[in-house]
Protein backbone atom coordinates (compact mmCIF):
# COMPACT_ATOMS: atom_id res chain seq x y z
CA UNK A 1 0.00 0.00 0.00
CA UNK A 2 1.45 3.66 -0.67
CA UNK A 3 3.11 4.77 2.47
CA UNK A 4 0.68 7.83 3.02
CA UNK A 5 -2.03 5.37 3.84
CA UNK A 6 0.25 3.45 7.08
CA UNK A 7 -1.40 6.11 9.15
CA UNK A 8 -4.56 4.80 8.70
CA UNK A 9 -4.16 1.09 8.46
CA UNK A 10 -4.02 -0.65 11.75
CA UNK A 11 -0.62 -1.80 11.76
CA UNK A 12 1.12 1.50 11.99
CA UNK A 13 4.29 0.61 14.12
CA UNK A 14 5.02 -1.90 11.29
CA UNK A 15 4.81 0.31 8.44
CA UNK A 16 6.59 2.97 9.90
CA UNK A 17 9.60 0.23 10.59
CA UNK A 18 9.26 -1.08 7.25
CA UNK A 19 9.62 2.57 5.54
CA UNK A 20 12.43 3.64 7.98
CA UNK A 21 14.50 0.50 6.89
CA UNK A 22 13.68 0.31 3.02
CA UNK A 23 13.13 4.08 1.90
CA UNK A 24 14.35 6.88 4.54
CA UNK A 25 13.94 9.81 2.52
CA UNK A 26 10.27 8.94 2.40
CA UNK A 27 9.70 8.21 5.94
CA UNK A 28 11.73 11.77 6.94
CA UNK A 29 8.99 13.56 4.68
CA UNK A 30 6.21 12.20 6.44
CA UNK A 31 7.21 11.88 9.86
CA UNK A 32 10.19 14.47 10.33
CA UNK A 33 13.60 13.23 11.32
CA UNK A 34 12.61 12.26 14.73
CA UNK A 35 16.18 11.41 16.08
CA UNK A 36 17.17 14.71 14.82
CA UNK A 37 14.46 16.93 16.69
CA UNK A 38 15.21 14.14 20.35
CA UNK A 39 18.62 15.37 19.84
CA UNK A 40 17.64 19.38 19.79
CA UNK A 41 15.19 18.97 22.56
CA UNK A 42 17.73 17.31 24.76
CA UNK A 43 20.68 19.44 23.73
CA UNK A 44 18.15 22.60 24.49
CA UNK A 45 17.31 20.99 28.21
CA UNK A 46 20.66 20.83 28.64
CA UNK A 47 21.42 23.95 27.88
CA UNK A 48 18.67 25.82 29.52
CA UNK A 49 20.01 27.60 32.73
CA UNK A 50 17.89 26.31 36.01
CA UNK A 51 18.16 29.92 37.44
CA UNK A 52 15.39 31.41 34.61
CA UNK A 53 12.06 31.44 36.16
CA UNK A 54 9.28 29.58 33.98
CA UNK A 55 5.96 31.54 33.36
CA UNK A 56 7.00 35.57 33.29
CA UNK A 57 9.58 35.72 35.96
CA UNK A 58 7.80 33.64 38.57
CA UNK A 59 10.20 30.42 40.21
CA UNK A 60 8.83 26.73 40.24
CA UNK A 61 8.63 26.85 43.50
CA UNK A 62 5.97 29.57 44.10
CA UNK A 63 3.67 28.44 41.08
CA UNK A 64 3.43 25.04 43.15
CA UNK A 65 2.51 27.13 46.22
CA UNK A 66 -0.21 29.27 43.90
CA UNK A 67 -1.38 26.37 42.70
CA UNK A 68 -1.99 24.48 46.06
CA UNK A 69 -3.09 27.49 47.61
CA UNK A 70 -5.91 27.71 44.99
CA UNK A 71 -6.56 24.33 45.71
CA UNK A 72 -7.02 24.96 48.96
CA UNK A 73 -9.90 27.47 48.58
CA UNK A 74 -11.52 25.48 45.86
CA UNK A 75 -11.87 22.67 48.34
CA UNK A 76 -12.25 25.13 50.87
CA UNK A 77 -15.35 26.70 48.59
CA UNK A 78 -17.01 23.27 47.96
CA UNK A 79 -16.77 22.16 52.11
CA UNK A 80 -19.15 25.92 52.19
CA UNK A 81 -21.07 24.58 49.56
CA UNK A 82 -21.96 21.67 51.20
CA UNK A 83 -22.38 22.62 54.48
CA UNK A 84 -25.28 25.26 53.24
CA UNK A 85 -26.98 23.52 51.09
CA UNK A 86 -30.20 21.69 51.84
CA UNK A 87 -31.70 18.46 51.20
CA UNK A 88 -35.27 18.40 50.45
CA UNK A 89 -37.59 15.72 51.58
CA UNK A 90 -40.93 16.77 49.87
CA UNK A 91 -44.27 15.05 50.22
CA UNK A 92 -47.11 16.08 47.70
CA UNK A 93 -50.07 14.48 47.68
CA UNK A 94 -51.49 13.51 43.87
CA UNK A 95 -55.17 12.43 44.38
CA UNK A 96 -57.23 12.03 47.60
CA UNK A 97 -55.29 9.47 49.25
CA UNK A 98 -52.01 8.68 46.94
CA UNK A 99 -49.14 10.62 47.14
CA UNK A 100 -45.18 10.87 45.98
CA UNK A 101 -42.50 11.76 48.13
CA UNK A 102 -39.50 14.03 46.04
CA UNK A 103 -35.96 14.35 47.32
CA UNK A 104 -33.92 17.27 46.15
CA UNK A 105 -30.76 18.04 46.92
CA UNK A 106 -28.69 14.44 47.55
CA UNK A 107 -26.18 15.03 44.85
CA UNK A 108 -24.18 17.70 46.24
CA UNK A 109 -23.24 15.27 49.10
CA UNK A 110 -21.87 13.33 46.34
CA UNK A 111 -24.56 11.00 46.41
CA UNK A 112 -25.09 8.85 43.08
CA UNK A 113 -28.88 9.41 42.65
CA UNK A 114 -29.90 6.59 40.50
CA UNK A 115 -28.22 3.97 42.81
CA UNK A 116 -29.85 6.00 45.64
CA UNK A 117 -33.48 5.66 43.72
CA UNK A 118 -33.16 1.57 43.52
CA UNK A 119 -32.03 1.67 47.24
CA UNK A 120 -35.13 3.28 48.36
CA UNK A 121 -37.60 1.32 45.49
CA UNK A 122 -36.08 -2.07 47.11
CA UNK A 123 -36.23 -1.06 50.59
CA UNK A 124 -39.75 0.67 50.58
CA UNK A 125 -41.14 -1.72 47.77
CA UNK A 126 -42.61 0.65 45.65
CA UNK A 127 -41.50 2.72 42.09
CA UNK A 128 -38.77 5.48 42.75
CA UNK A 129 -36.90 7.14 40.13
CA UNK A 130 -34.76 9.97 38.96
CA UNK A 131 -36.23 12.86 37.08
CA UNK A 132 -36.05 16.06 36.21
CA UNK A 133 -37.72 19.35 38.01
CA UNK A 134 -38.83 22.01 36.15
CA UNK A 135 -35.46 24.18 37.24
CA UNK A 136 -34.12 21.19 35.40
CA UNK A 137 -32.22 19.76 38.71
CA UNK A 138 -32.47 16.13 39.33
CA UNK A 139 -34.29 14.76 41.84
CA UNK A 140 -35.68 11.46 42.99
CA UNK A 141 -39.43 11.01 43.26
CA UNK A 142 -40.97 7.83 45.27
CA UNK A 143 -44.14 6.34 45.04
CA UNK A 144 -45.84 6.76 48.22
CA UNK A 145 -45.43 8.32 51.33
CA UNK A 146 -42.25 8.00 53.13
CA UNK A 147 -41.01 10.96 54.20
CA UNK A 148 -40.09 10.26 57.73
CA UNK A 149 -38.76 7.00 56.79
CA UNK A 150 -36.30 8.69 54.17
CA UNK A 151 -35.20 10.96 56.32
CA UNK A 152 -34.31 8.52 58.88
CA UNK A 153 -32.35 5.89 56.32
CA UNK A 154 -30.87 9.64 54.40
CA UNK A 155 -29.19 10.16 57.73
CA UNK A 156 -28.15 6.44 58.44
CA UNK A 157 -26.70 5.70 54.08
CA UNK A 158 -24.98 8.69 54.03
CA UNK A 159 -23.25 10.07 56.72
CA UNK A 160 -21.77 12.98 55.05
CA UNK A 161 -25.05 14.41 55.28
CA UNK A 162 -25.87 16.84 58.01
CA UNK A 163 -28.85 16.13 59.93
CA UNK A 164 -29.22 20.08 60.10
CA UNK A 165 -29.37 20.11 56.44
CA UNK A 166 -32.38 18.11 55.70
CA UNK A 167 -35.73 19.74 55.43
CA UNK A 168 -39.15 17.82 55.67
CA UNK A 169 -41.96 19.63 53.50
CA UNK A 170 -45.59 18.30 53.10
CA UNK A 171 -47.37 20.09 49.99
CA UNK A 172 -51.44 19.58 50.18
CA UNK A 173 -53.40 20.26 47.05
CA UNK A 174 -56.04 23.17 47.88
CA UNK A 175 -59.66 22.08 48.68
CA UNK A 176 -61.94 23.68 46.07
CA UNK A 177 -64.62 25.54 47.98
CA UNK A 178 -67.64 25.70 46.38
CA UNK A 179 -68.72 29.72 46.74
């Protein structure tokens, strides 16, 4: 096969070999003189004075303490994160005596919410699944009403979530009055 094709064929390594041994001139075209340019790069790291300071003037050392530093607050930023957000344990009642029971608010514990939605379908033997809110969020929503229950197995699965931090709201369709 022409030799401009090797790159897409899947023995590569094999053409390249082949070309290298029976037609250099060929193989230097398409793929550069690679022992040449090994040679320049090492000859240039060898060469390079340690005392020049990478990045505008700044020394390795400090853009490793930057960099940590930023760390640092990023984590610093997500422990705030957690510790004010809320999880949301939300009963709403459908028709006169069925209802669904919504949690919001799991995954910023780091809490993977489809494993969390079997969890509670095989412990409460009923449907649960993971769907979207109209803000687009996920959220789990649970056939039936086990809001108390949730809260109490919420607090004993996942311990990273403070007991502070979970709300329990009951939402009651309005009676229609008839005026």
């Amino acid at each position: 096969m022409p030799p401009e094709y090797c790159e897409f064929s899947g023995t590569q390594n094999k053409c390249k070999e082949w070309l290298l041994d029976n037609h250099e001139d060929v193989y230097v075209q398409l793929y550069g003189d690679v022992e040449g340019v090994t040679e320049k790069v090492a000859k240039v790291a060898i060469e390079g004075d340690s005392t020049t300071a990478p990045e505008g003037g700044r020394s390795g050392r400090t853009f490793v303490k930057d960099k940590s530093a930023k760390l640092e607050a990023k984590l610093e930023r997500e422990n705030q994160k957690k510790q004010s957000s809320r999880v949301i344990v939300k009963r709403v009642e459908r028709t006169k005596r069925k209802s669904v029971t919504i949690v919001h608010g799991l995954e910023v514990f780091d809490v993977d919410l489809k494993k969390a939605a079997k969890m509670f379908a095989n412990r409460f033997a009923c449907g649960s699944s993971v769907a979207k809110n109209n803000q687009n969020q996920d959220e789990i929503v649970v056939q039936g009403d086990f809001s108390d229950d949730l809260h109490d197995l919420i607090l004993a699965q996942w311990p990273q979530v403070p007991e502070d931090n979970i709300d329990l709201v009951e939402e009651t369709k309005k009676k229609k009055t008839n005026s």
